[in-house]
PDB file of N, CA and C in Angstrom:
ATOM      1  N   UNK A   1       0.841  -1.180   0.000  1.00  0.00           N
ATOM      2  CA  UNK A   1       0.000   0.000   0.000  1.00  0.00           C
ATOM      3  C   UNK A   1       0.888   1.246   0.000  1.00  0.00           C
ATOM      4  N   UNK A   2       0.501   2.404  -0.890  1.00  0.00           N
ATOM      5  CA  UNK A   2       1.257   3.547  -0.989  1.00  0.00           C
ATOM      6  C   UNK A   2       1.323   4.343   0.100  1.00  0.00           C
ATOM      7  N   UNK A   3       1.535   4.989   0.989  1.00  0.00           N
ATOM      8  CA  UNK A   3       1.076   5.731   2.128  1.00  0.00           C
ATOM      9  C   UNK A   3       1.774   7.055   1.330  1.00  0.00           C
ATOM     10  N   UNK A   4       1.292   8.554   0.628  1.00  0.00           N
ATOM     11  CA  UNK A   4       0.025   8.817   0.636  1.00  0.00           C
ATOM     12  C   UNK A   4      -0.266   8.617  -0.719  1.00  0.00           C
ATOM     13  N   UNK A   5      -1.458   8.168  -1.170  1.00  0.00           N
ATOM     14  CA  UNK A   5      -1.965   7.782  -2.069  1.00  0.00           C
ATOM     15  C   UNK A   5      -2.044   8.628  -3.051  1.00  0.00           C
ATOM     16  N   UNK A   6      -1.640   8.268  -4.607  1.00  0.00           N
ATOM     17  CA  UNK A   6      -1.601   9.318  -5.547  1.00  0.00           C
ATOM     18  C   UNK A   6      -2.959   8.797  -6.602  1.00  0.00           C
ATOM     19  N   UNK A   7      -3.528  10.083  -6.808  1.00  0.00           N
ATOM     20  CA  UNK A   7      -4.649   9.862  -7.896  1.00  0.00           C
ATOM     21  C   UNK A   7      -4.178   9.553  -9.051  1.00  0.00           C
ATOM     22  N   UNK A   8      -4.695   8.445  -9.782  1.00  0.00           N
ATOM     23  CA  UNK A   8      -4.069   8.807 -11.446  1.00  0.00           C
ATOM     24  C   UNK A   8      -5.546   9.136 -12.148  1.00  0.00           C
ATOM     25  N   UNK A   9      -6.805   8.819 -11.725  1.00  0.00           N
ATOM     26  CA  UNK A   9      -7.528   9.207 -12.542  1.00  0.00           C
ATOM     27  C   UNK A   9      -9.020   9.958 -11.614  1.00  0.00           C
ATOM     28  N   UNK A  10      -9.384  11.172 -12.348  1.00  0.00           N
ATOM     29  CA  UNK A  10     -10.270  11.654 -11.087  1.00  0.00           C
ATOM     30  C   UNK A  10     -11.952  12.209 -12.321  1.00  0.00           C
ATOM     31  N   UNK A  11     -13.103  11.446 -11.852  1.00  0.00           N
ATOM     32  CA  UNK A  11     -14.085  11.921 -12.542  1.00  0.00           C
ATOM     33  C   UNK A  11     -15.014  13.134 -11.568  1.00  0.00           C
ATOM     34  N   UNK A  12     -15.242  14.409 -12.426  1.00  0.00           N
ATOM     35  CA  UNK A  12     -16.113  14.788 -12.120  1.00  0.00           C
ATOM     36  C   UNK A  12     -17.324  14.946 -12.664  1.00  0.00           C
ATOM     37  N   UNK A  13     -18.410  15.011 -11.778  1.00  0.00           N
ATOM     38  CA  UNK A  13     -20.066  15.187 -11.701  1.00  0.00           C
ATOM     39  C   UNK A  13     -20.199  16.428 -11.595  1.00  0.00           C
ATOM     40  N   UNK A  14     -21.135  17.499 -12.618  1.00  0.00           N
ATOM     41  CA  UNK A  14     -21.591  18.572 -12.561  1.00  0.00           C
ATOM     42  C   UNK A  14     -22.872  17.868 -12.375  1.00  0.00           C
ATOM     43  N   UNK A  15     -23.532  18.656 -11.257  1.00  0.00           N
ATOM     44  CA  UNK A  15     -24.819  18.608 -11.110  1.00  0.00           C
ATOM     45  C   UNK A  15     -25.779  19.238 -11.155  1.00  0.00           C
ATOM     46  N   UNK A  16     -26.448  20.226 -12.543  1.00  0.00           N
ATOM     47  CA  UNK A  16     -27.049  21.369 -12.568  1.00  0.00           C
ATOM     48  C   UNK A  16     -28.526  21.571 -13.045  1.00  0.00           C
ATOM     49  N   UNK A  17     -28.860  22.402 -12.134  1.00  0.00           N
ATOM     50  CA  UNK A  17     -30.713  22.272 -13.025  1.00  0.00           C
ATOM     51  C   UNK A  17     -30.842  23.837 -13.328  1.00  0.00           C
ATOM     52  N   UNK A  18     -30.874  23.465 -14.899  1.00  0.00           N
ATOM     53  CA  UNK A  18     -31.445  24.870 -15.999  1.00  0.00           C
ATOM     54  C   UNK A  18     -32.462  24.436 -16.647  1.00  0.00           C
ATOM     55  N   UNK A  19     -32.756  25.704 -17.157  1.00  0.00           N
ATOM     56  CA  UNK A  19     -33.626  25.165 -18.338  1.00  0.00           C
ATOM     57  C   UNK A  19     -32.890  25.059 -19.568  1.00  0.00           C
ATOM     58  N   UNK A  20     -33.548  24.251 -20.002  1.00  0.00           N
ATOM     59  CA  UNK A  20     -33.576  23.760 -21.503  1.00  0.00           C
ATOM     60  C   UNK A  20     -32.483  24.889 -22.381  1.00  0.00           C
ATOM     61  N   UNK A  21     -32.888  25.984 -22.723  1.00  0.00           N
ATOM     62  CA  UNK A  21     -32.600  26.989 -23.742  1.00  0.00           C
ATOM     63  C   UNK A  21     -31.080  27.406 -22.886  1.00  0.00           C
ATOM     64  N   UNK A  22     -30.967  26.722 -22.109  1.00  0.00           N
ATOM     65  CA  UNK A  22     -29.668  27.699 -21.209  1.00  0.00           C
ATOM     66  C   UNK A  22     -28.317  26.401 -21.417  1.00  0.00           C
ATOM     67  N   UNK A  23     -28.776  24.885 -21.693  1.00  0.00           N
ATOM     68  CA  UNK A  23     -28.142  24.350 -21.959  1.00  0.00           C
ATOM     69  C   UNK A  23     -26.556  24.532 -22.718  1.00  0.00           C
ATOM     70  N   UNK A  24     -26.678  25.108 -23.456  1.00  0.00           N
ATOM     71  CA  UNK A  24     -25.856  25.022 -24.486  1.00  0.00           C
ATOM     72  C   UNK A  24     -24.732  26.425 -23.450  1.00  0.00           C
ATOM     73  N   UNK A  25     -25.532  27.146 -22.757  1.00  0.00           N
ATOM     74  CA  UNK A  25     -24.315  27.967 -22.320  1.00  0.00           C
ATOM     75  C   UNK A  25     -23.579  27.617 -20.999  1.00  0.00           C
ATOM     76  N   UNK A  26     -24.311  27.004 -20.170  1.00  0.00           N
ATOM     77  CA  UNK A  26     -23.956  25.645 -19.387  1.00  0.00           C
ATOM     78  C   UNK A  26     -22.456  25.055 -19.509  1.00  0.00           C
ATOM     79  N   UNK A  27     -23.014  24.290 -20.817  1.00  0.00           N
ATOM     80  CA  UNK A  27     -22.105  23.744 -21.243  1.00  0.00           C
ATOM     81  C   UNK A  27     -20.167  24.184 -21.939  1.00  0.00           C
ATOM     82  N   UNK A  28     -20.909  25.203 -22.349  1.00  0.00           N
ATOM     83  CA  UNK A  28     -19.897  26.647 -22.509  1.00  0.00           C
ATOM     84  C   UNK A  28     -18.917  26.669 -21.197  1.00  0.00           C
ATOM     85  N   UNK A  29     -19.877  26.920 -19.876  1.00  0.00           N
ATOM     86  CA  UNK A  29     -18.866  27.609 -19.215  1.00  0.00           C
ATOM     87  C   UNK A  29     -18.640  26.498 -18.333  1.00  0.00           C
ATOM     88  N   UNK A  30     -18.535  25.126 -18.450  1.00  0.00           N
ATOM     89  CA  UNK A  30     -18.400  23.862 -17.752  1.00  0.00           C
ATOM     90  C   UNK A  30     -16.959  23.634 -18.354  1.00  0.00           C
ATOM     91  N   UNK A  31     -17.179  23.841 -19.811  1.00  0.00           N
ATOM     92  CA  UNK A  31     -15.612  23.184 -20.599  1.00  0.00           C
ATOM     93  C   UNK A  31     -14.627  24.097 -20.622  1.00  0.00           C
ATOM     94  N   UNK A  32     -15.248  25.590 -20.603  1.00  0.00           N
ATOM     95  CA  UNK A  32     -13.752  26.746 -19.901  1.00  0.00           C
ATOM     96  C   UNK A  32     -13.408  26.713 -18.603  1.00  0.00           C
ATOM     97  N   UNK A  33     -14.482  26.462 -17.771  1.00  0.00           N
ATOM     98  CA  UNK A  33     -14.093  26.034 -16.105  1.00  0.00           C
ATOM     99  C   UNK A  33     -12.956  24.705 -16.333  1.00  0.00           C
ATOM    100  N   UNK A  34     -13.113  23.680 -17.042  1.00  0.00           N
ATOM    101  CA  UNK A  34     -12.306  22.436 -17.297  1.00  0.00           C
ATOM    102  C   UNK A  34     -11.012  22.861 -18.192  1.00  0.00           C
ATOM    103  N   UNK A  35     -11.097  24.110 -18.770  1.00  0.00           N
ATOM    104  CA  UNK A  35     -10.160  23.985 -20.153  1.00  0.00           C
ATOM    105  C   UNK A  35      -8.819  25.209 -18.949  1.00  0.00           C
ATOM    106  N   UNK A  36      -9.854  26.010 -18.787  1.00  0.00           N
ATOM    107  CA  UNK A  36      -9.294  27.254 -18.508  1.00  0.00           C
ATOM    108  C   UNK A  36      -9.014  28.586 -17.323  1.00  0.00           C
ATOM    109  N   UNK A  37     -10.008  28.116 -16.893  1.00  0.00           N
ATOM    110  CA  UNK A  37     -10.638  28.631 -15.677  1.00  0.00           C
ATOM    111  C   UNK A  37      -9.651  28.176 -14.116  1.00  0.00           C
ATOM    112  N   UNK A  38     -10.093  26.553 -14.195  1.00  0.00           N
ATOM    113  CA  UNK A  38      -9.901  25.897 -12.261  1.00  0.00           C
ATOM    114  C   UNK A  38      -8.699  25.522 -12.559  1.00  0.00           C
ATOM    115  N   UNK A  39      -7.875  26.385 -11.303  1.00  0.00           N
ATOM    116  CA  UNK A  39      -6.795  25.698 -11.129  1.00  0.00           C
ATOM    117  C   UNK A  39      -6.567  24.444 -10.549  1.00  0.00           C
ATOM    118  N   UNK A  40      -7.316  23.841  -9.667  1.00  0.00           N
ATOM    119  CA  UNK A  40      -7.635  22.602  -9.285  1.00  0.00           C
ATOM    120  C   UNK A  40      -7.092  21.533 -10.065  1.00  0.00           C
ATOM    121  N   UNK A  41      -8.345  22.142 -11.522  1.00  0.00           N
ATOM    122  CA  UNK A  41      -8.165  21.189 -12.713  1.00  0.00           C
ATOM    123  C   UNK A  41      -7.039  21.040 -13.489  1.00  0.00           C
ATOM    124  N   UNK A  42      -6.361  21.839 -13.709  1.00  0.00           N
ATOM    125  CA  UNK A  42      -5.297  22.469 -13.461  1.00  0.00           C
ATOM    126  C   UNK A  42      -3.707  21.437 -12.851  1.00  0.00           C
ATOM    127  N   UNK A  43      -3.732  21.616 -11.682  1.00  0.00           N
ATOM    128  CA  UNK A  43      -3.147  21.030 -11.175  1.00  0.00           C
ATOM    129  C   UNK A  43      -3.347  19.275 -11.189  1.00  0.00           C
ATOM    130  N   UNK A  44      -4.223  18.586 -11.468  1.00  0.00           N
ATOM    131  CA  UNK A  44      -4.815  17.391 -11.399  1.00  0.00           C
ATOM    132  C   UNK A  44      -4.135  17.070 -12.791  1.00  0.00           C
ATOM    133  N   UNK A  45      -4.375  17.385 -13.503  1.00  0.00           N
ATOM    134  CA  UNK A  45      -4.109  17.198 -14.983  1.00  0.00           C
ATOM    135  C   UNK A  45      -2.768  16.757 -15.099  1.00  0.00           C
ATOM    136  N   UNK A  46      -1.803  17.491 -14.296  1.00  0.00           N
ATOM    137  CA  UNK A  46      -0.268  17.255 -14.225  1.00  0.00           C
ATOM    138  C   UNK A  46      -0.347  15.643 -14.182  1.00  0.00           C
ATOM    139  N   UNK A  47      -0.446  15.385 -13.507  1.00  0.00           N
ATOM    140  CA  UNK A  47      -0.636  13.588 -12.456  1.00  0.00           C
ATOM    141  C   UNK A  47      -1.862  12.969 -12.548  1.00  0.00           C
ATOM    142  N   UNK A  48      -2.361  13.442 -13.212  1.00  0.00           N
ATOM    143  CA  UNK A  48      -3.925  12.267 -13.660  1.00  0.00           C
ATOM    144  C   UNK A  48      -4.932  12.817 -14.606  1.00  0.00           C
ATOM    145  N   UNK A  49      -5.666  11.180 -14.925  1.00  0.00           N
ATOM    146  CA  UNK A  49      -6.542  11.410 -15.925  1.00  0.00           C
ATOM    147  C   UNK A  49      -7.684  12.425 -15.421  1.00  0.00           C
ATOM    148  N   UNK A  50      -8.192  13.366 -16.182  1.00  0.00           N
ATOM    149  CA  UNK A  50      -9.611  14.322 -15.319  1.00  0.00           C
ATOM    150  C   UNK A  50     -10.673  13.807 -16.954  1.00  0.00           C
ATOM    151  N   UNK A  51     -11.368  13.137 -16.258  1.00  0.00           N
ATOM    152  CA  UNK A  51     -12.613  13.181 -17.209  1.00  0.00           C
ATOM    153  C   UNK A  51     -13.961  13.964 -16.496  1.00  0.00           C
ATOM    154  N   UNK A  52     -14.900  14.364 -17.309  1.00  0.00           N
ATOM    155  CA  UNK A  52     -16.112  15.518 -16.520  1.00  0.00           C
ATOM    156  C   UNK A  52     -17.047  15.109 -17.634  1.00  0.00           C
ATOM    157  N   UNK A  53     -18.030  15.026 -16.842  1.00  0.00           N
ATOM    158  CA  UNK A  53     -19.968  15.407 -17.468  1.00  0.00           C
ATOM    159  C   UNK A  53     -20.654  16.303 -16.150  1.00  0.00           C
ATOM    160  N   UNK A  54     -21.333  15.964 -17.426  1.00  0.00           N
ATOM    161  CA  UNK A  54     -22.610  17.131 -16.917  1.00  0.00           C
ATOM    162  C   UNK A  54     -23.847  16.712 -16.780  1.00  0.00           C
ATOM    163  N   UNK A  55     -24.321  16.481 -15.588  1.00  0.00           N
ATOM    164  CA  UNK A  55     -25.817  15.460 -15.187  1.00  0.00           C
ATOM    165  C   UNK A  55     -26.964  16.638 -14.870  1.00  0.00           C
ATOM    166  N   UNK A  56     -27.652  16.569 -16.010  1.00  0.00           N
ATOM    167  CA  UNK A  56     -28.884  17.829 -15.293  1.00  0.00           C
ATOM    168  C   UNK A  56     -29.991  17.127 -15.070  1.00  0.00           C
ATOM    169  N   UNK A  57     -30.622  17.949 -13.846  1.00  0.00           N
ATOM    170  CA  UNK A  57     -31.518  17.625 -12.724  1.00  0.00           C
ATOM    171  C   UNK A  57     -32.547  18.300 -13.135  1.00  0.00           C
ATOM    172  N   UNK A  58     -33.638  17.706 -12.786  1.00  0.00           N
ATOM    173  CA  UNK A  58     -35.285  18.317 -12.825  1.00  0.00           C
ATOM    174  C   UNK A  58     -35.398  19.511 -12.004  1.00  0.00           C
TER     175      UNK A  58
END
């Protein structure tokens, strides 16, 4: 066992409720938050896989 454990692959869940017609800009600012935006993501990327969707809610 590694003691401390390194991520190699990390999924995130957006969990958002819009409407319909707002979709598409949603989606816009989900993949610049992922592309450009989070340093988080950012940093993760160095040392692991980051895959992301987008789950919308009623």
């Amino acid at each position: 066992m590694i003691i401390p454990k390194i991520y190699n692959h990390v999924s995130i869940t957006y969990s958002i409720k819009v409407k319909e017609q707002d979709k598409p800009k949603m989606e816009k600012a989900v993949q610049l938050s992922q592309e450009k935006y989070c340093g988080v993501n950012a940093m993760f990327k160095a040392f692991a896989t980051v895959i992301y969707a987008i789950k919308y809610i009623s």
